[in-house]
PDB file of N, CA and C in Angstrom:
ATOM      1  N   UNK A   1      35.508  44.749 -23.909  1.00  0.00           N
ATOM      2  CA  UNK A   1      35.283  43.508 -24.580  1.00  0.00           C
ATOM      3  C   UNK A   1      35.571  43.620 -26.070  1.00  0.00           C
ATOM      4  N   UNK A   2      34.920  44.551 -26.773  1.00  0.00           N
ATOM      5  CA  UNK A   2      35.340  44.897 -27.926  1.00  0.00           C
ATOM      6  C   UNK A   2      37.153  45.048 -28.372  1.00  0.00           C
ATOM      7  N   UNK A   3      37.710  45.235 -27.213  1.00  0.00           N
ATOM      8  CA  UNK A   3      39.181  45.348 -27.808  1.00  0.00           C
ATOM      9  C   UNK A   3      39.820  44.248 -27.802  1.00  0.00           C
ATOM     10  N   UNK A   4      39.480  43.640 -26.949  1.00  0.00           N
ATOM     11  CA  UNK A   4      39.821  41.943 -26.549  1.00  0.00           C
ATOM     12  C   UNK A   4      39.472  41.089 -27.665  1.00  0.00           C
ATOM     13  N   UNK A   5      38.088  41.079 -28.676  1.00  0.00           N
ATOM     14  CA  UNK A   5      37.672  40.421 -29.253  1.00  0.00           C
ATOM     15  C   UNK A   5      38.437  40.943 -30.342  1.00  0.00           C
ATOM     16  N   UNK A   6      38.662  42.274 -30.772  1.00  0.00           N
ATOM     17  CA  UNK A   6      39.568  42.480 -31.797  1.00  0.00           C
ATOM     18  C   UNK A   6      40.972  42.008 -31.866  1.00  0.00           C
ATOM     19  N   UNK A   7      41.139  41.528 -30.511  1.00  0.00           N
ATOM     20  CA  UNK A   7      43.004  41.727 -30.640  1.00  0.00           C
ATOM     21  C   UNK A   7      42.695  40.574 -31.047  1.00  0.00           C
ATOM     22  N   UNK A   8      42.199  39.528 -30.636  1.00  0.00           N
ATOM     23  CA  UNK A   8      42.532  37.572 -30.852  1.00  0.00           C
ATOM     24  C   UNK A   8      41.819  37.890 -32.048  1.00  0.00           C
ATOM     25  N   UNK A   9      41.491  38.363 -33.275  1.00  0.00           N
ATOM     26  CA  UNK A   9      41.031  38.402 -34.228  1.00  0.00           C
ATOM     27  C   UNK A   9      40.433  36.737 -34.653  1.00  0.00           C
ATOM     28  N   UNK A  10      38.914  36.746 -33.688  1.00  0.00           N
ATOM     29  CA  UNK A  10      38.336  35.705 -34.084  1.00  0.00           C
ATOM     30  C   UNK A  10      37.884  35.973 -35.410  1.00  0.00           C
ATOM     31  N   UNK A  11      37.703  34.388 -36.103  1.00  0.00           N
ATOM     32  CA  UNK A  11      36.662  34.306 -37.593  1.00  0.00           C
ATOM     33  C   UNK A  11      36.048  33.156 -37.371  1.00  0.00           C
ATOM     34  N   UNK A  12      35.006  33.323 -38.033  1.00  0.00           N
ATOM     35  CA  UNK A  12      34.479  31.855 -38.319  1.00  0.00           C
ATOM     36  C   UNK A  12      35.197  30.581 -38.087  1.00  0.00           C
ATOM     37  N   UNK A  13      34.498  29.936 -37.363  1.00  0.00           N
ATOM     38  CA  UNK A  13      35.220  28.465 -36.842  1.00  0.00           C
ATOM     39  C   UNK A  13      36.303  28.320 -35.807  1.00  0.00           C
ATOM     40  N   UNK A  14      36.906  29.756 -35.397  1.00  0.00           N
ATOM     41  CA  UNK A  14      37.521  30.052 -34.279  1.00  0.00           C
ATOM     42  C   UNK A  14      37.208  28.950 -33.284  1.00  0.00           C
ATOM     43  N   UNK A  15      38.481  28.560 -32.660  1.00  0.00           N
ATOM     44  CA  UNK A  15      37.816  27.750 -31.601  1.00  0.00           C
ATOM     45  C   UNK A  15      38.682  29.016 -30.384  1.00  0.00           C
ATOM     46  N   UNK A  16      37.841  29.062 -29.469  1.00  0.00           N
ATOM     47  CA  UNK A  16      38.321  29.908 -27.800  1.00  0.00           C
ATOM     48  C   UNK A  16      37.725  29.520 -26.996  1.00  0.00           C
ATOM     49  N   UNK A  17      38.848  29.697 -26.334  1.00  0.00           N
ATOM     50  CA  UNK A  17      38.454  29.593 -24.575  1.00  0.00           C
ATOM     51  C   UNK A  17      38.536  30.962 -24.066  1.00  0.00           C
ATOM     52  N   UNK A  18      37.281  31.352 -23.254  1.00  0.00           N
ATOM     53  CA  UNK A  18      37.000  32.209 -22.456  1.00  0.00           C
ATOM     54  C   UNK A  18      37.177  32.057 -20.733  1.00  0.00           C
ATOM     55  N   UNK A  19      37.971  32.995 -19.946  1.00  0.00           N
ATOM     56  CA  UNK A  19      38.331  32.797 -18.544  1.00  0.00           C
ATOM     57  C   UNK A  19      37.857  33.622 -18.289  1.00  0.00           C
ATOM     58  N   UNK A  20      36.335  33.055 -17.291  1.00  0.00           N
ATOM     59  CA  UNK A  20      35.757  33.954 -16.528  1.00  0.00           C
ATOM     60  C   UNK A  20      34.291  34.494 -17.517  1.00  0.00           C
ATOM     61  N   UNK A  21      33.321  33.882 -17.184  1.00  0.00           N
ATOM     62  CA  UNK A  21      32.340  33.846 -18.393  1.00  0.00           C
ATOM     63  C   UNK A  21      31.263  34.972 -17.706  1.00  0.00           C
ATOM     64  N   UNK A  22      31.225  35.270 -16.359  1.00  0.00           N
ATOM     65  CA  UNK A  22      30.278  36.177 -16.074  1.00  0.00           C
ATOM     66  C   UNK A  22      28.893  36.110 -16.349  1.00  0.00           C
ATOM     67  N   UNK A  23      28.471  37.254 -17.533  1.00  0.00           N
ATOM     68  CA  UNK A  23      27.063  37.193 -17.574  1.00  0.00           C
ATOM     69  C   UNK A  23      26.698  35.788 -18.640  1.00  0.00           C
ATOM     70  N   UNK A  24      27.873  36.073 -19.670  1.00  0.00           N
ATOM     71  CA  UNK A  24      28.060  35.075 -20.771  1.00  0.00           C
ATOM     72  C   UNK A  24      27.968  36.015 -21.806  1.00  0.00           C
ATOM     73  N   UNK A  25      28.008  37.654 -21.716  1.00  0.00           N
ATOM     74  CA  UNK A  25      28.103  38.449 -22.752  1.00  0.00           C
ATOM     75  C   UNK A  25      29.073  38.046 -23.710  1.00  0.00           C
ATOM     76  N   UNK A  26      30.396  38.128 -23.240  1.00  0.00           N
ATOM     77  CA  UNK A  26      31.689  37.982 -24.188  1.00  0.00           C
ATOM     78  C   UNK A  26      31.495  36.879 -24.718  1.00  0.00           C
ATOM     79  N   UNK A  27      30.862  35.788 -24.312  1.00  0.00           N
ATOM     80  CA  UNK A  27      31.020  34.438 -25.046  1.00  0.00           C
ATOM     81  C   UNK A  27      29.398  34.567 -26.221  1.00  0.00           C
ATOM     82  N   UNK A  28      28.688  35.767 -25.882  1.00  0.00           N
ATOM     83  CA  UNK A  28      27.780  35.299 -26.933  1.00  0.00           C
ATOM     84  C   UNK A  28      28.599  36.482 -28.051  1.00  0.00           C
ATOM     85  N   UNK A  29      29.112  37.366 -27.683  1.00  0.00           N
ATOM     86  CA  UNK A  29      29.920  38.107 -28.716  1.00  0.00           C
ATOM     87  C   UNK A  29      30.361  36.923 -29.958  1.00  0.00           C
ATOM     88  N   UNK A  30      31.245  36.291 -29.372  1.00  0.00           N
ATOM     89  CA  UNK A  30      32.573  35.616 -29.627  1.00  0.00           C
ATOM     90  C   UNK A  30      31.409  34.658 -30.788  1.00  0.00           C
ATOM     91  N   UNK A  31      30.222  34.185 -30.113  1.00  0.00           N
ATOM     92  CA  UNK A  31      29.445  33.154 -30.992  1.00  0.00           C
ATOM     93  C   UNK A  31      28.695  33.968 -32.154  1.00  0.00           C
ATOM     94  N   UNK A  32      28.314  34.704 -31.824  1.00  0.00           N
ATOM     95  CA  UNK A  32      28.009  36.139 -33.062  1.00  0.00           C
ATOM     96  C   UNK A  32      28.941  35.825 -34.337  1.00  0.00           C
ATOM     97  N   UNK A  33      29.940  35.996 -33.695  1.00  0.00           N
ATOM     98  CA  UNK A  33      31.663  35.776 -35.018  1.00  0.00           C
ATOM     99  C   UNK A  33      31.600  35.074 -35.510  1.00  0.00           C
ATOM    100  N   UNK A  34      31.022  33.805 -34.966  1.00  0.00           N
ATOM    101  CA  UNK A  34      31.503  32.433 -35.705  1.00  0.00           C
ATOM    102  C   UNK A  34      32.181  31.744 -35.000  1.00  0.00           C
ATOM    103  N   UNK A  35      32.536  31.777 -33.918  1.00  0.00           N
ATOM    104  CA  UNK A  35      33.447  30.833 -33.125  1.00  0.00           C
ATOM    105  C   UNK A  35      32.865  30.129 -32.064  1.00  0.00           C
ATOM    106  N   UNK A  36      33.503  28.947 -31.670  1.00  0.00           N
ATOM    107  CA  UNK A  36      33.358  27.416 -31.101  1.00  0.00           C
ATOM    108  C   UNK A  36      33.307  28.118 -29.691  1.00  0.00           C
ATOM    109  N   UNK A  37      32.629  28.171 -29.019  1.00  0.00           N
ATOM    110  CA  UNK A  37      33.262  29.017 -27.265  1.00  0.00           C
ATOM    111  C   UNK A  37      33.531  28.296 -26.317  1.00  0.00           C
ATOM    112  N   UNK A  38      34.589  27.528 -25.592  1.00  0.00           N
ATOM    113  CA  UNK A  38      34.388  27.360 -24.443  1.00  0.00           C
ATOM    114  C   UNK A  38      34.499  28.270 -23.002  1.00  0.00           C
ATOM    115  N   UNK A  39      34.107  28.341 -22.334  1.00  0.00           N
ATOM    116  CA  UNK A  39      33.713  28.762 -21.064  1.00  0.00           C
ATOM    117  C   UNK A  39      33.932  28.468 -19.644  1.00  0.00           C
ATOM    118  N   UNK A  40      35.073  29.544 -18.684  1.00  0.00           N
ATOM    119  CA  UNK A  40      34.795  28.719 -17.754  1.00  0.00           C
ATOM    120  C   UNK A  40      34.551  29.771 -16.628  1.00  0.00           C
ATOM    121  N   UNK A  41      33.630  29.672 -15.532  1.00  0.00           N
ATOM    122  CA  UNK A  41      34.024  30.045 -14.843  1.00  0.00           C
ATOM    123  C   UNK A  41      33.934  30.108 -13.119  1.00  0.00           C
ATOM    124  N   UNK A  42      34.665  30.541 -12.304  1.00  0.00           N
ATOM    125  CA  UNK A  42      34.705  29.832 -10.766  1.00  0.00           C
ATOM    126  C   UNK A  42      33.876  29.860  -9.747  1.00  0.00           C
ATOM    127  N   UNK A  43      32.471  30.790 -10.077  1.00  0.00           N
ATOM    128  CA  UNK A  43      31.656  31.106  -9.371  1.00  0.00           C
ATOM    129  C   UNK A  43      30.238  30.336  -9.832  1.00  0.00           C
ATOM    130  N   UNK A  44      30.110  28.891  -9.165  1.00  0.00           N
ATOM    131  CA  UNK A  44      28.865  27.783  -9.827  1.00  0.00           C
ATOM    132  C   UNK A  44      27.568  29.093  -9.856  1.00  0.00           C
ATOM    133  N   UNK A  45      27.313  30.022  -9.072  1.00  0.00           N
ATOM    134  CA  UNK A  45      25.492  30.719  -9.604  1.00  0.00           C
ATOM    135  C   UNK A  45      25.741  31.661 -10.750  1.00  0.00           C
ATOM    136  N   UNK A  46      27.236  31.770 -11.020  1.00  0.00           N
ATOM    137  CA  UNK A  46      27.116  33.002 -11.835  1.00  0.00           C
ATOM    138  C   UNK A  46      27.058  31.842 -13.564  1.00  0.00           C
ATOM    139  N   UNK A  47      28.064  30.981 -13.684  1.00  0.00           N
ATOM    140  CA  UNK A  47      27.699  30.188 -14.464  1.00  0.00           C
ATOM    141  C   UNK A  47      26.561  29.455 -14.956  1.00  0.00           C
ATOM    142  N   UNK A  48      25.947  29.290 -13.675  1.00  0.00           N
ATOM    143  CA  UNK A  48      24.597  28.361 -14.332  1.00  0.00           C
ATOM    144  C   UNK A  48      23.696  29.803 -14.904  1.00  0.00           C
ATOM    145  N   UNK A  49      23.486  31.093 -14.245  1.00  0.00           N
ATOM    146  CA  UNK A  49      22.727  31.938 -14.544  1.00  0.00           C
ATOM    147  C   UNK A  49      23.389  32.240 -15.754  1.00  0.00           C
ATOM    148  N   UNK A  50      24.576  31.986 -16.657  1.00  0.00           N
ATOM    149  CA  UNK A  50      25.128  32.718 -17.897  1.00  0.00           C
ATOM    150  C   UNK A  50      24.453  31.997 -18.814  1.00  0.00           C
ATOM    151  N   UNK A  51      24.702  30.009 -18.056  1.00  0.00           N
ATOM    152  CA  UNK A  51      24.156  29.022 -19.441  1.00  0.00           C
ATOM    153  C   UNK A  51      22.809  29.151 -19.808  1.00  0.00           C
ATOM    154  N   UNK A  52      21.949  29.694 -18.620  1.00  0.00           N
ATOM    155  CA  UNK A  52      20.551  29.809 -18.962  1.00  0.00           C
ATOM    156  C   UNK A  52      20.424  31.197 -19.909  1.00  0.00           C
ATOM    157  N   UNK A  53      21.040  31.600 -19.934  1.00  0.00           N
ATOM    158  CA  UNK A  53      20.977  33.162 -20.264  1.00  0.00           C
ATOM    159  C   UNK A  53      21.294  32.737 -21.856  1.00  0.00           C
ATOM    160  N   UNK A  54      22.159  32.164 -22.119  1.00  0.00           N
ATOM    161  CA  UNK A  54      23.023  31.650 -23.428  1.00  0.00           C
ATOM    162  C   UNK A  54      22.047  30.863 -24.148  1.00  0.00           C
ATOM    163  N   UNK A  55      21.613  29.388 -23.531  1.00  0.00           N
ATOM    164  CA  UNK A  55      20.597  28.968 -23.878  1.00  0.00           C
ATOM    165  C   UNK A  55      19.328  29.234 -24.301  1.00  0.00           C
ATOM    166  N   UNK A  56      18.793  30.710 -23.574  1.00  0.00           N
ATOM    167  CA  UNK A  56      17.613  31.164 -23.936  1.00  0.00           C
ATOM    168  C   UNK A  56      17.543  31.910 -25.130  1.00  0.00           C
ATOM    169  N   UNK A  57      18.780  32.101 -25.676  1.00  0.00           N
ATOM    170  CA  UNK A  57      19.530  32.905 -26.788  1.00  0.00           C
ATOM    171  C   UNK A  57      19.419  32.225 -28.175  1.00  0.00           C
ATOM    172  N   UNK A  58      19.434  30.930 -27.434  1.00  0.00           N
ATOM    173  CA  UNK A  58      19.845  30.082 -28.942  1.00  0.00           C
ATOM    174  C   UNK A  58      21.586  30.097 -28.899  1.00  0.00           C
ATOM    175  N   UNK A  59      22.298  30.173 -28.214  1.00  0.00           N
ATOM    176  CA  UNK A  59      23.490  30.099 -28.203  1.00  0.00           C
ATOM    177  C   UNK A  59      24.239  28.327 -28.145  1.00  0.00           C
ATOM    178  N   UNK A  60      24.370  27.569 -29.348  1.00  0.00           N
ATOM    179  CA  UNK A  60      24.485  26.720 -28.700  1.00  0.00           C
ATOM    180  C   UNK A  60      26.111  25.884 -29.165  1.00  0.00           C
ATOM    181  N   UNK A  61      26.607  26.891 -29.657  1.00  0.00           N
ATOM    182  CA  UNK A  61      28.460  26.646 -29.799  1.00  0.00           C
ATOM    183  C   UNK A  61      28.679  27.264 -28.337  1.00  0.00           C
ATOM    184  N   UNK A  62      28.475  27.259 -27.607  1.00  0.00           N
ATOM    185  CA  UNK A  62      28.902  27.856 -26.343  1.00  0.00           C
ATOM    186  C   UNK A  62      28.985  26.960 -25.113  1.00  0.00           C
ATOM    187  N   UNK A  63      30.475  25.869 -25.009  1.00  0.00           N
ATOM    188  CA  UNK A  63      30.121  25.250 -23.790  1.00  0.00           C
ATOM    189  C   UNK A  63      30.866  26.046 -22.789  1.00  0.00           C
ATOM    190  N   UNK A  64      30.129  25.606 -21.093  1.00  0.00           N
ATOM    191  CA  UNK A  64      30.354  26.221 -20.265  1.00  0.00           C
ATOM    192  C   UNK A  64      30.308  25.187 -19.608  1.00  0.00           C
ATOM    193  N   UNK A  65      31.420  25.695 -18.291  1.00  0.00           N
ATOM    194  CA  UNK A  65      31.724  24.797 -17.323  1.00  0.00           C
ATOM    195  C   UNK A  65      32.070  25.607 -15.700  1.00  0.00           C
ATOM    196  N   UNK A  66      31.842  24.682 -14.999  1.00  0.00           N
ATOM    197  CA  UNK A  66      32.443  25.666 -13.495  1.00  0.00           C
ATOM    198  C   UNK A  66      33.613  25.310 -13.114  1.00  0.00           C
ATOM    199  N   UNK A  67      34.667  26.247 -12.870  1.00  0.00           N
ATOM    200  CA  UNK A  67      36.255  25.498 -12.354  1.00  0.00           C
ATOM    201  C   UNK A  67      36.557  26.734 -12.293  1.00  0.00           C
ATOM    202  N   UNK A  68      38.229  26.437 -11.793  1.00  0.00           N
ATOM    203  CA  UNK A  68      39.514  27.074 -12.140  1.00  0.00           C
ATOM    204  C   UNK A  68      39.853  27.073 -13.754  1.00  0.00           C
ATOM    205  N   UNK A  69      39.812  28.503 -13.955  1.00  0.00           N
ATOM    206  CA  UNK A  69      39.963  28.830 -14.827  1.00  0.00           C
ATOM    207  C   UNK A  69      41.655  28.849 -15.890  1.00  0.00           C
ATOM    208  N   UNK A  70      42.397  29.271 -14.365  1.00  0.00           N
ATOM    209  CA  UNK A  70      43.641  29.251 -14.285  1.00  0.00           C
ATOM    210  C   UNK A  70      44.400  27.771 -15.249  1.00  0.00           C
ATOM    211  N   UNK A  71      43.360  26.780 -15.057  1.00  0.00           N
ATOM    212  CA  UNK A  71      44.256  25.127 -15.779  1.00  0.00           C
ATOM    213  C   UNK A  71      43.796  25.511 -16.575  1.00  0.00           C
ATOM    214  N   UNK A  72      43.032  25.838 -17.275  1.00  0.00           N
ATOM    215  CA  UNK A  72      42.316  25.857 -18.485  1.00  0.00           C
ATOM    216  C   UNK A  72      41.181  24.491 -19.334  1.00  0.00           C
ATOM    217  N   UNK A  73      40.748  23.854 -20.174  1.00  0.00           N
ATOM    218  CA  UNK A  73      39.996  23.438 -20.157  1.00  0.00           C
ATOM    219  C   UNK A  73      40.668  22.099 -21.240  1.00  0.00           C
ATOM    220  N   UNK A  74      41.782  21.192 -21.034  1.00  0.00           N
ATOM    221  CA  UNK A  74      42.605  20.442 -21.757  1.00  0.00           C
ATOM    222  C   UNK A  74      41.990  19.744 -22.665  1.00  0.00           C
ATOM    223  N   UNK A  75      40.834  19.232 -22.320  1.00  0.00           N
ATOM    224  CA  UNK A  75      39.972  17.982 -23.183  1.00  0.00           C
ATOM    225  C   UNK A  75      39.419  18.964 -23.999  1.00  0.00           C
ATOM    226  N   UNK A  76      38.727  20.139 -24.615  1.00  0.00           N
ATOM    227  CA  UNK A  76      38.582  20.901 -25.477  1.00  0.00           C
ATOM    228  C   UNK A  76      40.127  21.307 -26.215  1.00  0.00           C
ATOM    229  N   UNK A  77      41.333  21.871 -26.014  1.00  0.00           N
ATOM    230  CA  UNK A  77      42.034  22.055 -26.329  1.00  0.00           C
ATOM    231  C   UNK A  77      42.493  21.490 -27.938  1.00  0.00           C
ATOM    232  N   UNK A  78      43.460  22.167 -28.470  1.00  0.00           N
ATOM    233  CA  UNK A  78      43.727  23.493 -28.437  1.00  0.00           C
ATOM    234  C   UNK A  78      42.810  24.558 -28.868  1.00  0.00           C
ATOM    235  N   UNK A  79      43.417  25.836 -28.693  1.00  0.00           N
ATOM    236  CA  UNK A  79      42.246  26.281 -28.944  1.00  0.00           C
ATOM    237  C   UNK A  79      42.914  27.639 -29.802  1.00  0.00           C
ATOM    238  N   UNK A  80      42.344  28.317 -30.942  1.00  0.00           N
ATOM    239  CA  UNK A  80      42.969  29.658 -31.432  1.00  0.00           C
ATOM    240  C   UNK A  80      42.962  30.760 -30.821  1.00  0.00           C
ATOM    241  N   UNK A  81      42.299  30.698 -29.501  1.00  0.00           N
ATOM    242  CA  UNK A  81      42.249  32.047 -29.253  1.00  0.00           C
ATOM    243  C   UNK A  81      42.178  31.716 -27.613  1.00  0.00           C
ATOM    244  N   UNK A  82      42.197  32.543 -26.781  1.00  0.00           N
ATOM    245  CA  UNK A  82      42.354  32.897 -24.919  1.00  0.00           C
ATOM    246  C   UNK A  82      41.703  33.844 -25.131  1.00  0.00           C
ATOM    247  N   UNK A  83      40.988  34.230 -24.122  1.00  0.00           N
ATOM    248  CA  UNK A  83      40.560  35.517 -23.544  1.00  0.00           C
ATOM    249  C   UNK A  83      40.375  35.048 -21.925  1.00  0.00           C
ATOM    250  N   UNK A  84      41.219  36.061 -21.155  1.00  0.00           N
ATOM    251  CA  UNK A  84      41.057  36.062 -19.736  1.00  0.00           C
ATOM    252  C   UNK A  84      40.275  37.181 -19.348  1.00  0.00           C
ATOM    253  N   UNK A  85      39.246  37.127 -18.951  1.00  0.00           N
ATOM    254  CA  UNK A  85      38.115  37.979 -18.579  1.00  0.00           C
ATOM    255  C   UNK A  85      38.262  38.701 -17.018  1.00  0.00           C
ATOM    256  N   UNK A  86      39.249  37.757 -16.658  1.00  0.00           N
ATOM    257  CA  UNK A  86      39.503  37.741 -15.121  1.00  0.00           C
ATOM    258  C   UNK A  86      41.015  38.277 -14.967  1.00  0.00           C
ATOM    259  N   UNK A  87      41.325  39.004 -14.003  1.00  0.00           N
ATOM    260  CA  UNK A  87      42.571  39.563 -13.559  1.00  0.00           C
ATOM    261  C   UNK A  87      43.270  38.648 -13.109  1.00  0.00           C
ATOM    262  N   UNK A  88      44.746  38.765 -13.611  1.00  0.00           N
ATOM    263  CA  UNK A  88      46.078  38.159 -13.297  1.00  0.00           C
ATOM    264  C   UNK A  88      47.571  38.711 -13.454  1.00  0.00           C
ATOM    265  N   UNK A  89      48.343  38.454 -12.650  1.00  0.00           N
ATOM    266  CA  UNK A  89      49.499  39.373 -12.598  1.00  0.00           C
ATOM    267  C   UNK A  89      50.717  38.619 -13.987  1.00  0.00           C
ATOM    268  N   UNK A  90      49.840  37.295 -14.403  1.00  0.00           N
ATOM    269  CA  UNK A  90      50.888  36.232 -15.235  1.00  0.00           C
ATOM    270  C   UNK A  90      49.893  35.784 -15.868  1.00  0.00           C
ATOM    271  N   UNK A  91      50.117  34.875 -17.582  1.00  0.00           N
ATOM    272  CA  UNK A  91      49.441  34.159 -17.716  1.00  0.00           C
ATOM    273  C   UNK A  91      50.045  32.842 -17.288  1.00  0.00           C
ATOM    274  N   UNK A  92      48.917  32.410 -17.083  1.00  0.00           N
ATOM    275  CA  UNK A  92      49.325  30.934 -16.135  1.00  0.00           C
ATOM    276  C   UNK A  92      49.656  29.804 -17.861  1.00  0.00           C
ATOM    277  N   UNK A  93      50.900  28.921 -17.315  1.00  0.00           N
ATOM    278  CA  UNK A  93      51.265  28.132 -17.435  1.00  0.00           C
ATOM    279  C   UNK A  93      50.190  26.693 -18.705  1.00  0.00           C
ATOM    280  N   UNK A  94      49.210  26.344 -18.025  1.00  0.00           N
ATOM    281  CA  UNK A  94      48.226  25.534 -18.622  1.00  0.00           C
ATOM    282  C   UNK A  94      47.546  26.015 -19.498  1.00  0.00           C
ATOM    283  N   UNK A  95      47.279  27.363 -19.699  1.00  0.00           N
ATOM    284  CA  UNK A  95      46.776  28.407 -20.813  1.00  0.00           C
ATOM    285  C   UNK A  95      47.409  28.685 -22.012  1.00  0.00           C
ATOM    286  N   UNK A  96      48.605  28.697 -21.812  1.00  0.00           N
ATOM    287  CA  UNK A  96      49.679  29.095 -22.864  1.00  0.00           C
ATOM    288  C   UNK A  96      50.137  27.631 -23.452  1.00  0.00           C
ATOM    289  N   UNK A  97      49.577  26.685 -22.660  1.00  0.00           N
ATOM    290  CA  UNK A  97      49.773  25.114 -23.194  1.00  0.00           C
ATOM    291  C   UNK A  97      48.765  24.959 -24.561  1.00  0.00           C
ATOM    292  N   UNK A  98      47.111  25.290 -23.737  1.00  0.00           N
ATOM    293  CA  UNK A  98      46.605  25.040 -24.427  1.00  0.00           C
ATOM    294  C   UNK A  98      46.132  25.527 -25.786  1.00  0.00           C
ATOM    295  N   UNK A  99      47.066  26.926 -25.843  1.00  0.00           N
ATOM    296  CA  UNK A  99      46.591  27.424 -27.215  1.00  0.00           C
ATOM    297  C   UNK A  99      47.578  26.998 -28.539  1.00  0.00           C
ATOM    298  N   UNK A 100      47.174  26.838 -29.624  1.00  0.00           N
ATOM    299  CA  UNK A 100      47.621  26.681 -31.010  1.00  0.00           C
ATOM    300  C   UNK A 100      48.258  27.760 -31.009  1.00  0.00           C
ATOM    301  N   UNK A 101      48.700  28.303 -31.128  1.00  0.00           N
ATOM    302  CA  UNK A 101      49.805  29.502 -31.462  1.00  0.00           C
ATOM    303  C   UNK A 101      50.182  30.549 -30.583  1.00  0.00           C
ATOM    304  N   UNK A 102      51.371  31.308 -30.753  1.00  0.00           N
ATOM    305  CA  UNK A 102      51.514  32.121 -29.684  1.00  0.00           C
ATOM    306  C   UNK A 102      50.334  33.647 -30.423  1.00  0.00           C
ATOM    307  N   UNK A 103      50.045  33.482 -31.734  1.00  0.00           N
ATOM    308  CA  UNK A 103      48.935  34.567 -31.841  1.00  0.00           C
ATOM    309  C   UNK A 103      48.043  34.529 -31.198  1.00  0.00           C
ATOM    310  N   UNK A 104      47.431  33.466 -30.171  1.00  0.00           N
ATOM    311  CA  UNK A 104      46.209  33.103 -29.521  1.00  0.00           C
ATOM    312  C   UNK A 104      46.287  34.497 -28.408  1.00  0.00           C
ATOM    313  N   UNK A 105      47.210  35.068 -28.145  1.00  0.00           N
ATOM    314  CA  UNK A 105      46.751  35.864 -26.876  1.00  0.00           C
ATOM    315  C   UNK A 105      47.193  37.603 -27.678  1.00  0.00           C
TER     316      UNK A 105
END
């Protein structure tokens, strides 16, 4: 996680999207920094157990959602930064739409 968060060199006010939110570790990292988080990810118990987890934190730049991660999250968009948390042989198509720059990945 640490190398991931270094490469997209978030700062303050960062806006990212996170694929694949898990516990919601990486996304409270990411809110630590200073950055806007969105969140998604495909498994509804593992998500609701991250937002409670996030919430109990005081985490509250951190939205989260349940889906395919793969479209990415358009109505938040764009965004400075990607992080795919989740394995893929490509980045998909709707991801590379939604970021502001090709530095995002």
């Amino acid at each position: 996680m640490a190398i991931m968060t270094a490469a997209v060199r978030v700062q303050r006010g960062s806006r990212v999207l996170e694929i694949g939110t898990g516990s919601g570790y990486q996304a409270a990292i990411l809110a630590e920094l200073g950055a806007a988080v969105s969140t998604i990810e495909i498994v509804p118990q593992l998500a609701r157990q991250a937002v409670r987890a996030l919430r109990r934190r005081g985490y509250r730049k951190v939205h989260a959602r349940v889906g395919d991660g793969f479209a990415g999250w358009p109505e938040r968009a764009p965004f400075d930064a990607v992080i795919v948390t989740a394995g893929s042989a490509s980045v998909p198509a709707p991801l590379l739409d939604q970021s502001g720059s090709a530095d995002a990945w």
